[in-house]
C-alpha atoms as a PDB file:
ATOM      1  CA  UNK A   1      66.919 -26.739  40.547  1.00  0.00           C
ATOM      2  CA  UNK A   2      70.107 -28.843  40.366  1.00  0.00           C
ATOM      3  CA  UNK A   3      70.592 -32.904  40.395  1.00  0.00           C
ATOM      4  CA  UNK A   4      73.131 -34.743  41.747  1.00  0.00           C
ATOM      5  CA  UNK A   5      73.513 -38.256  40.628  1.00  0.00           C
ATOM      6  CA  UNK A   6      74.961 -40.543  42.917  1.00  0.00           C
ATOM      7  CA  UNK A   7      77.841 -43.212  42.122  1.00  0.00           C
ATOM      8  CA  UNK A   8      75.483 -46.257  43.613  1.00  0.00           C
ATOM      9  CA  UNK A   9      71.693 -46.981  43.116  1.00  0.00           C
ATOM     10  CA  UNK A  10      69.145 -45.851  45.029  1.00  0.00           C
ATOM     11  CA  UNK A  11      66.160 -43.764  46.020  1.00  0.00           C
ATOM     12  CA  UNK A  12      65.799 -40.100  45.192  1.00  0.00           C
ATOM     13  CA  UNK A  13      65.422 -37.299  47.277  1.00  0.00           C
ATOM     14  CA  UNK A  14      65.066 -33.382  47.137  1.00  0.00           C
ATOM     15  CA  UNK A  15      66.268 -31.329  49.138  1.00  0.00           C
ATOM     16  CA  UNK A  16      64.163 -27.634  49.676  1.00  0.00           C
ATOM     17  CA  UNK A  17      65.225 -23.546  50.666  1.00  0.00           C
ATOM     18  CA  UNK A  18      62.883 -21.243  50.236  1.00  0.00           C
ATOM     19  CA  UNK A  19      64.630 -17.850  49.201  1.00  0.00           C
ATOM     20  CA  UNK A  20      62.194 -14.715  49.412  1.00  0.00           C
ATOM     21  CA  UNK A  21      61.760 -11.836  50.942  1.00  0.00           C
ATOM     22  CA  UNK A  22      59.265  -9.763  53.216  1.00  0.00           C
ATOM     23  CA  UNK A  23      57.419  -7.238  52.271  1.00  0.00           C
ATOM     24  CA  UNK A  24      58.772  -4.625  54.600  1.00  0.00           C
ATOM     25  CA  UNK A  25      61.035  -1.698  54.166  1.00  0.00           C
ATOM     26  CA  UNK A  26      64.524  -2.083  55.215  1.00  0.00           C
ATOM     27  CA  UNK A  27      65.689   0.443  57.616  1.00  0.00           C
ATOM     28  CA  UNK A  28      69.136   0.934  57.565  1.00  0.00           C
ATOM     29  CA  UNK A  29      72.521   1.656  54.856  1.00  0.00           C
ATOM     30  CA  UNK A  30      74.438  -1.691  55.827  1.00  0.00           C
ATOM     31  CA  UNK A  31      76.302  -2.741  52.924  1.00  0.00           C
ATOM     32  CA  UNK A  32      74.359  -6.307  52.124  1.00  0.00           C
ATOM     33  CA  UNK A  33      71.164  -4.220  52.561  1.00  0.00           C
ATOM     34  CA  UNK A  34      68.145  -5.381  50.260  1.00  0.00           C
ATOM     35  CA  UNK A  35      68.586  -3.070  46.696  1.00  0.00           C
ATOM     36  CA  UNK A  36      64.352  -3.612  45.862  1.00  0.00           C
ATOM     37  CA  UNK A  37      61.825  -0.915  47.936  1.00  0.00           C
ATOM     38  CA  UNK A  38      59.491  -2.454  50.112  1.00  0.00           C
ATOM     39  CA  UNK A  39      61.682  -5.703  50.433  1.00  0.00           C
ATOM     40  CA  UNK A  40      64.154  -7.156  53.425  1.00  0.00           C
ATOM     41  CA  UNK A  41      66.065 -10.480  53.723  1.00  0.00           C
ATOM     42  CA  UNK A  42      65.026 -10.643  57.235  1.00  0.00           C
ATOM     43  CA  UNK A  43      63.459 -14.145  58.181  1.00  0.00           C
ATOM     44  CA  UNK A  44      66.602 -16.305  57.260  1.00  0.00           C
ATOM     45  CA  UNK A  45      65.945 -17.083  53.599  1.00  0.00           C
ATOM     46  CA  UNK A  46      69.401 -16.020  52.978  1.00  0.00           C
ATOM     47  CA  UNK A  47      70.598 -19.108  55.031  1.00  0.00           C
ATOM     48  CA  UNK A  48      68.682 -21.101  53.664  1.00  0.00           C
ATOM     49  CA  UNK A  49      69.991 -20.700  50.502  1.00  0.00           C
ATOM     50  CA  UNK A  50      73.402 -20.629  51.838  1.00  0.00           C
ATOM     51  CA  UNK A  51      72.777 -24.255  53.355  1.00  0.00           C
ATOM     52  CA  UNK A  52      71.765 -25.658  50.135  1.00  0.00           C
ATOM     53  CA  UNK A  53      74.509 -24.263  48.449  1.00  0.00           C
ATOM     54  CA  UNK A  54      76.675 -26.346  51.019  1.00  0.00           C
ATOM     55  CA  UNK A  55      75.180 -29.097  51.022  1.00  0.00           C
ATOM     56  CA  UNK A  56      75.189 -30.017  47.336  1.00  0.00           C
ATOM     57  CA  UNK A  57      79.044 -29.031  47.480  1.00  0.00           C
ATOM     58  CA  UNK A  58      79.428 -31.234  49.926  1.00  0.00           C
ATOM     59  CA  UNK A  59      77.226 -33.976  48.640  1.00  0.00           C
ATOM     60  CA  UNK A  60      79.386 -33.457  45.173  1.00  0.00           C
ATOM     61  CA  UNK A  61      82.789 -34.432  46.868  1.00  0.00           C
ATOM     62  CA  UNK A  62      81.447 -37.242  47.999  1.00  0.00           C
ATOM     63  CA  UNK A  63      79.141 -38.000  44.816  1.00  0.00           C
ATOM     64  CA  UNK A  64      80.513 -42.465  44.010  1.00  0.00           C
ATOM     65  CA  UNK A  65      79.976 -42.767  48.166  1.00  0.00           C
ATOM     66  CA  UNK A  66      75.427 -41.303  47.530  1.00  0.00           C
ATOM     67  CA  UNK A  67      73.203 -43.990  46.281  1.00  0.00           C
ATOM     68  CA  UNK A  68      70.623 -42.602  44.465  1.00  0.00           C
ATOM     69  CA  UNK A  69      70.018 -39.021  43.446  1.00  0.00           C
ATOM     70  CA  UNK A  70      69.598 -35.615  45.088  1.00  0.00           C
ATOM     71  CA  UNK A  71      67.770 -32.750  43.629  1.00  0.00           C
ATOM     72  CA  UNK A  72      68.601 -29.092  45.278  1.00  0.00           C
ATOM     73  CA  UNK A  73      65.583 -26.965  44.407  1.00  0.00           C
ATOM     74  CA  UNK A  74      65.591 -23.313  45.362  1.00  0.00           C
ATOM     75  CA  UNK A  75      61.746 -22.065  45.764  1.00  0.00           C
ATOM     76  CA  UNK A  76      60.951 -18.705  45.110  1.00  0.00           C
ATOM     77  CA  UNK A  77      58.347 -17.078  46.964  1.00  0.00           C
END
């Protein structure tokens, strides 16, 4: 979990990716390939992730122009 705090005041909101995996065997020797047996990245989680992680950079430039505060929480499975 991270929190942004805005430069005005204001509500607060949270913002949510969930970041797990499946249970299912990944079937191939690609180099980003799951490194845990019996897991895959296969249902977008990864994006997720990666969304939230651009979002609060984003948000962060533009941190005195937010009123209120942000959280980023990443939810494990």
């Amino acid at each position: 979990m991270a929190t942004l705090e805005g430069g005005q005041p204001g509500k607060r909101i949270l913002l949510r990716a969930d970041m797990d995996a499946l249970p299912m065997p990944e079937d191939n020797d690609l180099p980003f390939a799951s490194q845990v047996a019996g897991r895959m990245h296969a249902c977008g989680h990864d994006s997720h992730t990666a969304m939230l992680v651009g979002a609060a950079k984003i948000l962060s430039n533009h941190r005195e122009q937010i009123p209120g505060t942000v959280d980023f929480f990443f939810q494990t499975g």
